[in-house]
PDB file of N, CA and C in Angstrom:
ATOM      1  N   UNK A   1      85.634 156.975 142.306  1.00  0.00           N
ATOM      2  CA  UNK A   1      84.429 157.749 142.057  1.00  0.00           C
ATOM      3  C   UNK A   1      83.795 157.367 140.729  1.00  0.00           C
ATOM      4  N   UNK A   2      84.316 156.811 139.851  1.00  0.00           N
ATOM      5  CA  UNK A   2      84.292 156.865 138.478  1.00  0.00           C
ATOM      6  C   UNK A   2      83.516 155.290 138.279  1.00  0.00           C
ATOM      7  N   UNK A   3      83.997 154.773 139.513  1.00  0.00           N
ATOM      8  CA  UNK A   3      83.043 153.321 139.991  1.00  0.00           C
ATOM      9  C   UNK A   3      81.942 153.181 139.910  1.00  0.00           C
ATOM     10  N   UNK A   4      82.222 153.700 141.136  1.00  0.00           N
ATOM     11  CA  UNK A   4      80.794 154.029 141.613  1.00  0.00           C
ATOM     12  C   UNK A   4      79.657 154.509 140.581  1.00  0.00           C
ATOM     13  N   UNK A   5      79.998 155.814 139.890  1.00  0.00           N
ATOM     14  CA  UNK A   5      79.217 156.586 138.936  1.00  0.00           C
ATOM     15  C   UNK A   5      78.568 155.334 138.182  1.00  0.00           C
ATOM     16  N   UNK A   6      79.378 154.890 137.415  1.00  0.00           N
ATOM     17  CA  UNK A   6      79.129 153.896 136.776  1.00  0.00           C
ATOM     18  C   UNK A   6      78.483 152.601 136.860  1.00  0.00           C
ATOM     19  N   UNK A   7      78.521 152.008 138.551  1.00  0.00           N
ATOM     20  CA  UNK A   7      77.685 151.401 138.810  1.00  0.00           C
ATOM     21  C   UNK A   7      76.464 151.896 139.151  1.00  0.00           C
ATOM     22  N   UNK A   8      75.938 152.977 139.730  1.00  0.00           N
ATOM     23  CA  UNK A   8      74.779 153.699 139.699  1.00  0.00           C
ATOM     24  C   UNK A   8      74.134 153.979 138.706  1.00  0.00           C
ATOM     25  N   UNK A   9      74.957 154.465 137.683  1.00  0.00           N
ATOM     26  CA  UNK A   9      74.022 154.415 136.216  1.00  0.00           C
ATOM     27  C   UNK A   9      73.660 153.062 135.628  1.00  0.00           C
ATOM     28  N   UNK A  10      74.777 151.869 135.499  1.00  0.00           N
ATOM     29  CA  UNK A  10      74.307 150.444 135.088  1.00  0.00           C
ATOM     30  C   UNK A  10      73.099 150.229 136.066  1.00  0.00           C
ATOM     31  N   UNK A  11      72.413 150.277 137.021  1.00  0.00           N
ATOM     32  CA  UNK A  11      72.105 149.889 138.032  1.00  0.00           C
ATOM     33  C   UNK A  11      70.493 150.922 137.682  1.00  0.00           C
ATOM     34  N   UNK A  12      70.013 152.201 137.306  1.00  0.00           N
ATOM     35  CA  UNK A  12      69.690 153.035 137.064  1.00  0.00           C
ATOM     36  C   UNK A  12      69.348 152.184 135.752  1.00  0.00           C
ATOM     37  N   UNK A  13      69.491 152.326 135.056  1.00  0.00           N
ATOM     38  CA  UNK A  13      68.916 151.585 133.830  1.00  0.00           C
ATOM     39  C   UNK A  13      68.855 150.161 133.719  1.00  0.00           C
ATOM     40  N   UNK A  14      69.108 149.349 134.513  1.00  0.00           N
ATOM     41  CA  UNK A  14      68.879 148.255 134.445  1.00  0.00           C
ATOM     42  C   UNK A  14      67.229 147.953 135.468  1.00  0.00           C
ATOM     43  N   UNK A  15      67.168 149.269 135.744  1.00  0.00           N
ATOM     44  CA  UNK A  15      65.700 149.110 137.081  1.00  0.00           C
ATOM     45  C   UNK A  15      64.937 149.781 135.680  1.00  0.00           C
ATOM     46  N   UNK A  16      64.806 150.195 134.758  1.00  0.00           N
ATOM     47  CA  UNK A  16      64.330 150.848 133.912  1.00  0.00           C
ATOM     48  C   UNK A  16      63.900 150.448 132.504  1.00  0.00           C
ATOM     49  N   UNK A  17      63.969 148.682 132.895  1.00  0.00           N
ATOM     50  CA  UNK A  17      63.503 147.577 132.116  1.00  0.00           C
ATOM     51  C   UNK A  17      62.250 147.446 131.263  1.00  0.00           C
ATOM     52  N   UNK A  18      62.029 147.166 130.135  1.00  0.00           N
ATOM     53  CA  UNK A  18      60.249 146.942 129.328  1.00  0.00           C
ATOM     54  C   UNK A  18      59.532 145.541 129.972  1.00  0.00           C
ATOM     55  N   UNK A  19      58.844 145.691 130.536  1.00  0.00           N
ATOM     56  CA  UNK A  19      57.992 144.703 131.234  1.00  0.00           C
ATOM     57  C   UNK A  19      57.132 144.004 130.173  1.00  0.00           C
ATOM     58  N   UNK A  20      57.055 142.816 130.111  1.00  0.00           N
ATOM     59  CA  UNK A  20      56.347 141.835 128.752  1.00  0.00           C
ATOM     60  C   UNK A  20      54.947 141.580 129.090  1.00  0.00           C
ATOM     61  N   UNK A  21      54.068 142.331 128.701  1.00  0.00           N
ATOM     62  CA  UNK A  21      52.549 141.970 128.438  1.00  0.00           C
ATOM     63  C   UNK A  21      51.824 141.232 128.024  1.00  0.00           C
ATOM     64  N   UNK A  22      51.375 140.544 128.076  1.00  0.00           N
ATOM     65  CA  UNK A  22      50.080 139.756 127.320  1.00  0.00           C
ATOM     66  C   UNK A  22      49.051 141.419 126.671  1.00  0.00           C
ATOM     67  N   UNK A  23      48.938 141.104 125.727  1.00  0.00           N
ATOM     68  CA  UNK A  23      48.322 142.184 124.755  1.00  0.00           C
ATOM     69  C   UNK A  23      46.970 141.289 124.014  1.00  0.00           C
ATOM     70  N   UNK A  24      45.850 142.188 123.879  1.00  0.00           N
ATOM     71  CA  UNK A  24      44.684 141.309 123.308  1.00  0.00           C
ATOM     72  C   UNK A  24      45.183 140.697 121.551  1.00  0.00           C
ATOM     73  N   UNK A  25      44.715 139.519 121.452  1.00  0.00           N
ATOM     74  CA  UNK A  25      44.915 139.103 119.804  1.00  0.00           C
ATOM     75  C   UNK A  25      43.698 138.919 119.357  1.00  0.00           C
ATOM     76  N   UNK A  26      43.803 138.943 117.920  1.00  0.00           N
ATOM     77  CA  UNK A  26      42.284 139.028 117.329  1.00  0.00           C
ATOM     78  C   UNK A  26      42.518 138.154 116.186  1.00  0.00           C
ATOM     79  N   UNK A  27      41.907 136.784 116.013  1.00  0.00           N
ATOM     80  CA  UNK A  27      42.476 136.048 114.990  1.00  0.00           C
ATOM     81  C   UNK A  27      41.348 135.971 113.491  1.00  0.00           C
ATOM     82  N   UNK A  28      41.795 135.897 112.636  1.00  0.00           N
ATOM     83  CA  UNK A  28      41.038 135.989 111.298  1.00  0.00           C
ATOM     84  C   UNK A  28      40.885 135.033 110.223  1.00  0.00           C
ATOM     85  N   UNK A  29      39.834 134.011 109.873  1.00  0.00           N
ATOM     86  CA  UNK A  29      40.539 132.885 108.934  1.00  0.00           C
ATOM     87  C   UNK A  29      39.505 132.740 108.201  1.00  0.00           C
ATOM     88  N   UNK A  30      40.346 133.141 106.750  1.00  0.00           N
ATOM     89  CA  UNK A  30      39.434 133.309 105.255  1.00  0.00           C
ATOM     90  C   UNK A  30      39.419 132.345 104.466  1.00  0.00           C
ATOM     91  N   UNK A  31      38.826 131.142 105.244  1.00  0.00           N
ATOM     92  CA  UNK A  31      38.100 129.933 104.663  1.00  0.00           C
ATOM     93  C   UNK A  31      37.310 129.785 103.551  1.00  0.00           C
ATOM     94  N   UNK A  32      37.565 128.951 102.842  1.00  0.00           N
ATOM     95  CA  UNK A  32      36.440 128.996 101.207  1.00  0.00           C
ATOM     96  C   UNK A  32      35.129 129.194 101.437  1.00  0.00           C
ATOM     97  N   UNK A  33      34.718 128.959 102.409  1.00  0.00           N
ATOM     98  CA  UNK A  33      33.130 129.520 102.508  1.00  0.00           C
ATOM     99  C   UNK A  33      32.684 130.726 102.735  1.00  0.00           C
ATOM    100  N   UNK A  34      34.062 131.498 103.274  1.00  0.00           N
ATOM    101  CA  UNK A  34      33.151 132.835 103.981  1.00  0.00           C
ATOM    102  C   UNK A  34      33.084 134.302 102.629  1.00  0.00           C
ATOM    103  N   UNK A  35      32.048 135.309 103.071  1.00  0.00           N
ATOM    104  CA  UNK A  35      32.023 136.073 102.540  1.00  0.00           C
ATOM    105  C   UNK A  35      32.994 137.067 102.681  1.00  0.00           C
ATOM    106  N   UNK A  36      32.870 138.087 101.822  1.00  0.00           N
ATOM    107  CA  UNK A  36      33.621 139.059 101.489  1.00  0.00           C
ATOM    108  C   UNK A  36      33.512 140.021 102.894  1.00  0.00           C
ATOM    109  N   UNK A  37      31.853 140.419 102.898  1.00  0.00           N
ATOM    110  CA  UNK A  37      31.501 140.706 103.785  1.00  0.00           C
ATOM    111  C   UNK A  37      31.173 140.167 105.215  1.00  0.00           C
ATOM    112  N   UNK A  38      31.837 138.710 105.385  1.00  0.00           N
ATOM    113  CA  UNK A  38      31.890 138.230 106.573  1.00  0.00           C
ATOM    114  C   UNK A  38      33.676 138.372 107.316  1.00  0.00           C
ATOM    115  N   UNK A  39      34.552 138.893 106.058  1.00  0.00           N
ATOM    116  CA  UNK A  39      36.044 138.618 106.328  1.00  0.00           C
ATOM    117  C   UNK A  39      36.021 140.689 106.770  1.00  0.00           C
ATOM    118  N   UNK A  40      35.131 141.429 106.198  1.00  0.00           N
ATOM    119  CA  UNK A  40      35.231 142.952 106.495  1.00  0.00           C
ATOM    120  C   UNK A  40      35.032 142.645 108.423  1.00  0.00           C
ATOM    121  N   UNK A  41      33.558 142.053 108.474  1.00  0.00           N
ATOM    122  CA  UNK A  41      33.293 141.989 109.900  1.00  0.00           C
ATOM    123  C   UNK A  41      33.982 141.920 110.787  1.00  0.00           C
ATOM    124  N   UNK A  42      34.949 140.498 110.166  1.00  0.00           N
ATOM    125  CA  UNK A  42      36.230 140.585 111.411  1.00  0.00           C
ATOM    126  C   UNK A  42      36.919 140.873 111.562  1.00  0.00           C
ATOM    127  N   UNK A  43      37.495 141.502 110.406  1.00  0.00           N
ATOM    128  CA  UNK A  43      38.554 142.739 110.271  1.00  0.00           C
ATOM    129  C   UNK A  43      38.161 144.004 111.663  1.00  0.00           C
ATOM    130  N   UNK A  44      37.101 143.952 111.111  1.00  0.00           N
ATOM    131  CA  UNK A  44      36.760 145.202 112.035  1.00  0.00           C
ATOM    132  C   UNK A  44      36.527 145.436 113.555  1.00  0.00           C
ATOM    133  N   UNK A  45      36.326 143.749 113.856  1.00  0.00           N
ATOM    134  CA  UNK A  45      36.566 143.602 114.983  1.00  0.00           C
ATOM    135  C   UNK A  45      38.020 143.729 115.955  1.00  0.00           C
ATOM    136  N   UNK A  46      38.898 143.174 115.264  1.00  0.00           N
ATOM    137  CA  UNK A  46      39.991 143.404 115.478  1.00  0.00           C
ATOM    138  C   UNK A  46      40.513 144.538 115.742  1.00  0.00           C
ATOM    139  N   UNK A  47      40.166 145.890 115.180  1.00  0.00           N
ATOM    140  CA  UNK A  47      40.766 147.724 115.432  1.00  0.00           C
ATOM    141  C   UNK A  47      40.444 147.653 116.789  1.00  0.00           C
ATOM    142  N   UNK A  48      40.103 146.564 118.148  1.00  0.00           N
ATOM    143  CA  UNK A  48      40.438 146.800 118.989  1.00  0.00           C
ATOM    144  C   UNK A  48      41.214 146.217 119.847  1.00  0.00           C
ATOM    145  N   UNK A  49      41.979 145.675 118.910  1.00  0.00           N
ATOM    146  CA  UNK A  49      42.879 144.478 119.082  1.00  0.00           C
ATOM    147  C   UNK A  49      43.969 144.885 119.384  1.00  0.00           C
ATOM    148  N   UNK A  50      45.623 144.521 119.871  1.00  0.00           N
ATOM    149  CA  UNK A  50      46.746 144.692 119.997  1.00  0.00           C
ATOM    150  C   UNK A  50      47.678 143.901 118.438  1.00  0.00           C
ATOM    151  N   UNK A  51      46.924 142.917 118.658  1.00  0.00           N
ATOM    152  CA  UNK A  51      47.988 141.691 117.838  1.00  0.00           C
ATOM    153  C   UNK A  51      46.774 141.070 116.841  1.00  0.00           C
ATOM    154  N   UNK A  52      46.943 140.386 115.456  1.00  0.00           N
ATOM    155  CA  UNK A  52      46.551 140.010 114.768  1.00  0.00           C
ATOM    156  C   UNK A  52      47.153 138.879 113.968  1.00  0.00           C
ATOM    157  N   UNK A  53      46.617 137.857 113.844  1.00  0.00           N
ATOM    158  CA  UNK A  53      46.356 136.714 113.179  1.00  0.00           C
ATOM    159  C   UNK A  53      45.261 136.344 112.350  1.00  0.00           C
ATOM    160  N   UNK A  54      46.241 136.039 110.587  1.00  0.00           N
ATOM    161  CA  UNK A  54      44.943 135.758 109.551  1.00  0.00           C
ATOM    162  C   UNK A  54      45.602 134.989 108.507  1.00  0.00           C
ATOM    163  N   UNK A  55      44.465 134.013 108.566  1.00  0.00           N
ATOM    164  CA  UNK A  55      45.151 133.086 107.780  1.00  0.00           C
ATOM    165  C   UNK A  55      43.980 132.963 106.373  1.00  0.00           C
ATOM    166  N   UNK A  56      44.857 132.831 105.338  1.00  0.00           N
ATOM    167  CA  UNK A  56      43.837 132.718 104.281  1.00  0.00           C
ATOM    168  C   UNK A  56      44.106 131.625 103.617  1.00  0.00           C
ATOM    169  N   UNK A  57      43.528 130.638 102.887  1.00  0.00           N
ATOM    170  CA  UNK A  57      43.068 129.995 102.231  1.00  0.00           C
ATOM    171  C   UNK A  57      43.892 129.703 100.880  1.00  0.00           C
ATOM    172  N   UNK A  58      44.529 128.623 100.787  1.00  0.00           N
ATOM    173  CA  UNK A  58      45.114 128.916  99.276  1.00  0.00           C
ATOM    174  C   UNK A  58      44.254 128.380  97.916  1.00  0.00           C
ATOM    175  N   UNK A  59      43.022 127.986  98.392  1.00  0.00           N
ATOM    176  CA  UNK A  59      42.361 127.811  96.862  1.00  0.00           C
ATOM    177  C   UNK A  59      41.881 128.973  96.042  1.00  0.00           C
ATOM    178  N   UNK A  60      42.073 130.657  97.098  1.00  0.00           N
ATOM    179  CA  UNK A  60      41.963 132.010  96.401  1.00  0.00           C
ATOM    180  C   UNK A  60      42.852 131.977  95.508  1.00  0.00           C
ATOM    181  N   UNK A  61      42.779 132.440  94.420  1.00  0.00           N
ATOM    182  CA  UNK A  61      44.137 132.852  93.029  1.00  0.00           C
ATOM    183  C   UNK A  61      44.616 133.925  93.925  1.00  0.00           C
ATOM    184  N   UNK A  62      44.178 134.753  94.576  1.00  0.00           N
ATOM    185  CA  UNK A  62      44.949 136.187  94.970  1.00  0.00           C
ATOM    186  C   UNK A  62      44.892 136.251  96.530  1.00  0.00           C
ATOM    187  N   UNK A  63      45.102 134.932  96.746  1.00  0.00           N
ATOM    188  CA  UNK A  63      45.237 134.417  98.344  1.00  0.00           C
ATOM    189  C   UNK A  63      46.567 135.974  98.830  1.00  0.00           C
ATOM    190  N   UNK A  64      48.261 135.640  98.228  1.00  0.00           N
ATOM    191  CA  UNK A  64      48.751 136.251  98.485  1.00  0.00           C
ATOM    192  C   UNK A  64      48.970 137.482  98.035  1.00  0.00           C
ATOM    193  N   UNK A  65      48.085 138.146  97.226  1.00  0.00           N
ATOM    194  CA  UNK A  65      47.453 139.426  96.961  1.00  0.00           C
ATOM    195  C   UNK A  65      47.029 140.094  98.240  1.00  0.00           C
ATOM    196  N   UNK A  66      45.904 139.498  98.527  1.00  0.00           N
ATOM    197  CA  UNK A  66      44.984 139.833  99.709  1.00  0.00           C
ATOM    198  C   UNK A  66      45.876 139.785 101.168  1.00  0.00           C
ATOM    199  N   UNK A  67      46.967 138.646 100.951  1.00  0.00           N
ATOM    200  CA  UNK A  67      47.421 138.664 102.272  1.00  0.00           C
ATOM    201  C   UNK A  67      48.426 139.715 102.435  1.00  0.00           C
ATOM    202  N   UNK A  68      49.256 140.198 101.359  1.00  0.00           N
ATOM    203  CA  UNK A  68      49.962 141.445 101.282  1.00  0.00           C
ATOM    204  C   UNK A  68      49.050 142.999 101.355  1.00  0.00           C
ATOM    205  N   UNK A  69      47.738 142.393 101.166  1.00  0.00           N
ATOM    206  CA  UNK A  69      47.074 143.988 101.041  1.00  0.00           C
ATOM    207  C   UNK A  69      46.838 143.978 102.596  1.00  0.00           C
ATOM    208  N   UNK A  70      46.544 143.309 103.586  1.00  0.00           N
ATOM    209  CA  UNK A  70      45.892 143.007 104.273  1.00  0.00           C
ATOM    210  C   UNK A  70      47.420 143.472 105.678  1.00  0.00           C
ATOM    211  N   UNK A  71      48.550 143.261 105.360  1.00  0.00           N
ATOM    212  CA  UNK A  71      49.604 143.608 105.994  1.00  0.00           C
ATOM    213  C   UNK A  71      49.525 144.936 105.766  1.00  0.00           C
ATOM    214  N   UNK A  72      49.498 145.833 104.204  1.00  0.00           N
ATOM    215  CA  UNK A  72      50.131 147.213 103.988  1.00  0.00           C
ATOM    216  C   UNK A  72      48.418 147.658 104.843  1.00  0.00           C
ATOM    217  N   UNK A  73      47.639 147.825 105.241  1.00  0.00           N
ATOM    218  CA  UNK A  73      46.301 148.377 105.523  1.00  0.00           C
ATOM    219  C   UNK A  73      46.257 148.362 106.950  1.00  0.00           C
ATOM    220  N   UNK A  74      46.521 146.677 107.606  1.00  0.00           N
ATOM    221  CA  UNK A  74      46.200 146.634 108.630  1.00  0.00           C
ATOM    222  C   UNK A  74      47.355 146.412 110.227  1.00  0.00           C
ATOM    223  N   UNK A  75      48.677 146.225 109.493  1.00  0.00           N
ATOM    224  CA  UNK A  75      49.799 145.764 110.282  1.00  0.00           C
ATOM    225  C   UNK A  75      50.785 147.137 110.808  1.00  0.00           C
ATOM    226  N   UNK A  76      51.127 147.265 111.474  1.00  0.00           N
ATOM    227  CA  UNK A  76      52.085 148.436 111.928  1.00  0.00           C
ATOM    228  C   UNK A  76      53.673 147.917 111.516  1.00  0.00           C
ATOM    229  N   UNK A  77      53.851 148.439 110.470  1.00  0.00           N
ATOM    230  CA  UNK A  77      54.978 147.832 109.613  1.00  0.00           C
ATOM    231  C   UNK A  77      56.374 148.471 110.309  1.00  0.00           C
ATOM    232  N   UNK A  78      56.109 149.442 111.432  1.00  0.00           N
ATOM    233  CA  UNK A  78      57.773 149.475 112.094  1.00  0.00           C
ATOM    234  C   UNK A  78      58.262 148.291 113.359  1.00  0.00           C
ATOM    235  N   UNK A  79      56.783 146.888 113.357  1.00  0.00           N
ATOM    236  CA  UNK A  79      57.378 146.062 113.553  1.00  0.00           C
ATOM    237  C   UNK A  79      57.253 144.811 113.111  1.00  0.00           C
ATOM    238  N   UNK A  80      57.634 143.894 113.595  1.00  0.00           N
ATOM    239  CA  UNK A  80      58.269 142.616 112.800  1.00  0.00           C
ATOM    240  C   UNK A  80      56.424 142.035 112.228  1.00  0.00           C
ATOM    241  N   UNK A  81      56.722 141.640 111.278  1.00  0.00           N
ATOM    242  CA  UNK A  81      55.326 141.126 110.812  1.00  0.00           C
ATOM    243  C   UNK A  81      55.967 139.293 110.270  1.00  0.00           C
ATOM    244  N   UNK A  82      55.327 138.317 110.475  1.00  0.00           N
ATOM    245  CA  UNK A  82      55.464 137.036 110.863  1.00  0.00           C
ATOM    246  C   UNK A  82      54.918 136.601 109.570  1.00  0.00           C
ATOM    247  N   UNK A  83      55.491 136.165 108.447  1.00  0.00           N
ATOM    248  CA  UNK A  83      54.399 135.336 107.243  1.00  0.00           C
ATOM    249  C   UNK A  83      54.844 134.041 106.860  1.00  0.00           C
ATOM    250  N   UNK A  84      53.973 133.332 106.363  1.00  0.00           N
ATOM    251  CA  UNK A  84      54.320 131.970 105.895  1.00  0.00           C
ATOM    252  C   UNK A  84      53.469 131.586 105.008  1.00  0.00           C
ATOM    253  N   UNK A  85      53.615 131.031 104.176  1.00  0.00           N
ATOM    254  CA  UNK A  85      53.354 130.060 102.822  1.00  0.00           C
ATOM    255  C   UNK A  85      52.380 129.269 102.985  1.00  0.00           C
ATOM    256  N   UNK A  86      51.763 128.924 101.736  1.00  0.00           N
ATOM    257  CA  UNK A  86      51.226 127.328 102.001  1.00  0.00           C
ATOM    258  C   UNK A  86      52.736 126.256 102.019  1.00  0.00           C
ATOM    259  N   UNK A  87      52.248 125.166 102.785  1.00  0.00           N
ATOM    260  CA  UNK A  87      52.998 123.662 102.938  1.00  0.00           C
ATOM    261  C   UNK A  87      52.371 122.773 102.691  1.00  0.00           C
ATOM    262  N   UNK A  88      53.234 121.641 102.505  1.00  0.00           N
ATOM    263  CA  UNK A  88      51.974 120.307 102.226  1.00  0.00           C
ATOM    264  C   UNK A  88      51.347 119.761 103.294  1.00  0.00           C
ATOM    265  N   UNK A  89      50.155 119.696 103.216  1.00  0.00           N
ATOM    266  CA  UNK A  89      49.467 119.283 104.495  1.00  0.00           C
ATOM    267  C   UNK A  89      48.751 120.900 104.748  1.00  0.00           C
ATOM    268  N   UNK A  90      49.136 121.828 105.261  1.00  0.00           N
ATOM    269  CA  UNK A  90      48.507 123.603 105.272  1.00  0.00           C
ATOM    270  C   UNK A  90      48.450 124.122 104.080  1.00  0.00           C
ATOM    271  N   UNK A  91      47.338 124.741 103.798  1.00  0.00           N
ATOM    272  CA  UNK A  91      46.674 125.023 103.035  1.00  0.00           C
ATOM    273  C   UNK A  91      46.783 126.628 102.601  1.00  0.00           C
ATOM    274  N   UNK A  92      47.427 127.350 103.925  1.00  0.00           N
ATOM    275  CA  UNK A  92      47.126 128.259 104.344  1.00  0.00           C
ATOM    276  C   UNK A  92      47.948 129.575 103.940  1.00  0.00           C
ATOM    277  N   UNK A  93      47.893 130.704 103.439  1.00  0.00           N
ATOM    278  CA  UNK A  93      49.021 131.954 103.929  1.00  0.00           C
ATOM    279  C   UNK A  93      48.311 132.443 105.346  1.00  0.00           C
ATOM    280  N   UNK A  94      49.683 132.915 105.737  1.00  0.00           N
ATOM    281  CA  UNK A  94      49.774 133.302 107.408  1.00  0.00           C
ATOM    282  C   UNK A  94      50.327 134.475 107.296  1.00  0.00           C
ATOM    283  N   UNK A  95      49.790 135.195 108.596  1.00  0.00           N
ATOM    284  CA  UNK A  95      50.698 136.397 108.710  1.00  0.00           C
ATOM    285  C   UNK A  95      50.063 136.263 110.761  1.00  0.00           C
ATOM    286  N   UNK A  96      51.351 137.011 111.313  1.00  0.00           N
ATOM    287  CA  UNK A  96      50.918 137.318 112.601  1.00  0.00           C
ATOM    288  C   UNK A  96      51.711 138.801 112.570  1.00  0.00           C
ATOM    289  N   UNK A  97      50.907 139.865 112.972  1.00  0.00           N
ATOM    290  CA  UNK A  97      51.500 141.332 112.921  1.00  0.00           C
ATOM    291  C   UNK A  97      51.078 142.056 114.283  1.00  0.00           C
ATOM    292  N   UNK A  98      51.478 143.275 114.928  1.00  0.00           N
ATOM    293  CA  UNK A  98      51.195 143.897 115.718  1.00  0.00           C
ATOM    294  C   UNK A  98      50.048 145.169 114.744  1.00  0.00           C
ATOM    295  N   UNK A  99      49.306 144.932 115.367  1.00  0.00           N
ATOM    296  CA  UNK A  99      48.047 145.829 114.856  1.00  0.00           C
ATOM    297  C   UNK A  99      48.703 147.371 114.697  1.00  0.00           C
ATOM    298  N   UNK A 100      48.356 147.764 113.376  1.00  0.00           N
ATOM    299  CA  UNK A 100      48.324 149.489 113.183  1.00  0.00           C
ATOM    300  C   UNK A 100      47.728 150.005 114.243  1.00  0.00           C
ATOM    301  N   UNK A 101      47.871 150.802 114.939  1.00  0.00           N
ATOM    302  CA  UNK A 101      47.363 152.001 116.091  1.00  0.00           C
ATOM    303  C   UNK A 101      46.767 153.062 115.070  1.00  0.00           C
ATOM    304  N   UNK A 102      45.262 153.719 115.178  1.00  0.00           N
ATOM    305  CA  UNK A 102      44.802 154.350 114.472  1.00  0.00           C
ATOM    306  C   UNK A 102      44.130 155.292 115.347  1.00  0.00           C
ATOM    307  N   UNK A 103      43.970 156.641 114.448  1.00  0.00           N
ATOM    308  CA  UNK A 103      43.636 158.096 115.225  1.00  0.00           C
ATOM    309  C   UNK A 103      42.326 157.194 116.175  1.00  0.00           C
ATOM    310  N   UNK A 104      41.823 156.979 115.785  1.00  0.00           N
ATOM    311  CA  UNK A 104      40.286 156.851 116.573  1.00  0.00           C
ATOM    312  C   UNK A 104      40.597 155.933 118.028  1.00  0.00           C
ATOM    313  N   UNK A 105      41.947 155.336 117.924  1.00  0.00           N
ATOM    314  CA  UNK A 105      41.961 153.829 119.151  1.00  0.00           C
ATOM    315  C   UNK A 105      42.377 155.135 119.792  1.00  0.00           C
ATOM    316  N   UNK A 106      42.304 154.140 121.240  1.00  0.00           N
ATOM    317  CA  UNK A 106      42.867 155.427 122.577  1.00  0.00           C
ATOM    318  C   UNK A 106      44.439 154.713 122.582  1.00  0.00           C
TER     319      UNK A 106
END
């Protein structure tokens, strides 16, 4: 009996699996040319986003200023948030995060 039970419950939660989505991404890249107010725009596009990608520029002095402000504001920090450096040859700081969920999204 104790089998059985037990295979019914393994069996019971194993039908009770997280199914893997494709989720919308919204990508962001703060190139030396753009404005202040062209990097708000697409920020803002993104709050209807799932997933986020932004890469900034390392000829900013406060490249990784901005890219840490830009995680604590805009990333949902109870999960994994993705960053990387400039390298030789990339230019770039990176981050890939799961978007903050905010009162206003459904």
């Amino acid at each position: 009996m104790r089998l059985i039970l037990t295979l019914f419950v393994s069996l019971l939660i194993y039908s009770f699996k997280i199914n893997v989505e494709a989720r919308d991404w919204c990508k962001v890249i703060y190139n030396k040319e753009i404005t202040a107010g062209e990097l708000v725009e697409q920020t803002e596009k993104c709050r209807n986003s799932d997933n986020v990608f932004l890469a900034i520029h390392s000829s900013y002095k406060n490249a990784g200023h901005l890219l840490n402000s830009f995680i604590a504001e805009f990333c949902d920090l109870d999960r994994q948030v993705v960053k990387s450096e400039p390298r030789q040859g990339d230019p770039y700081f990176s981050l890939v995060c799961e978007f903050r969920r905010h009162i206003l999204r459904k």
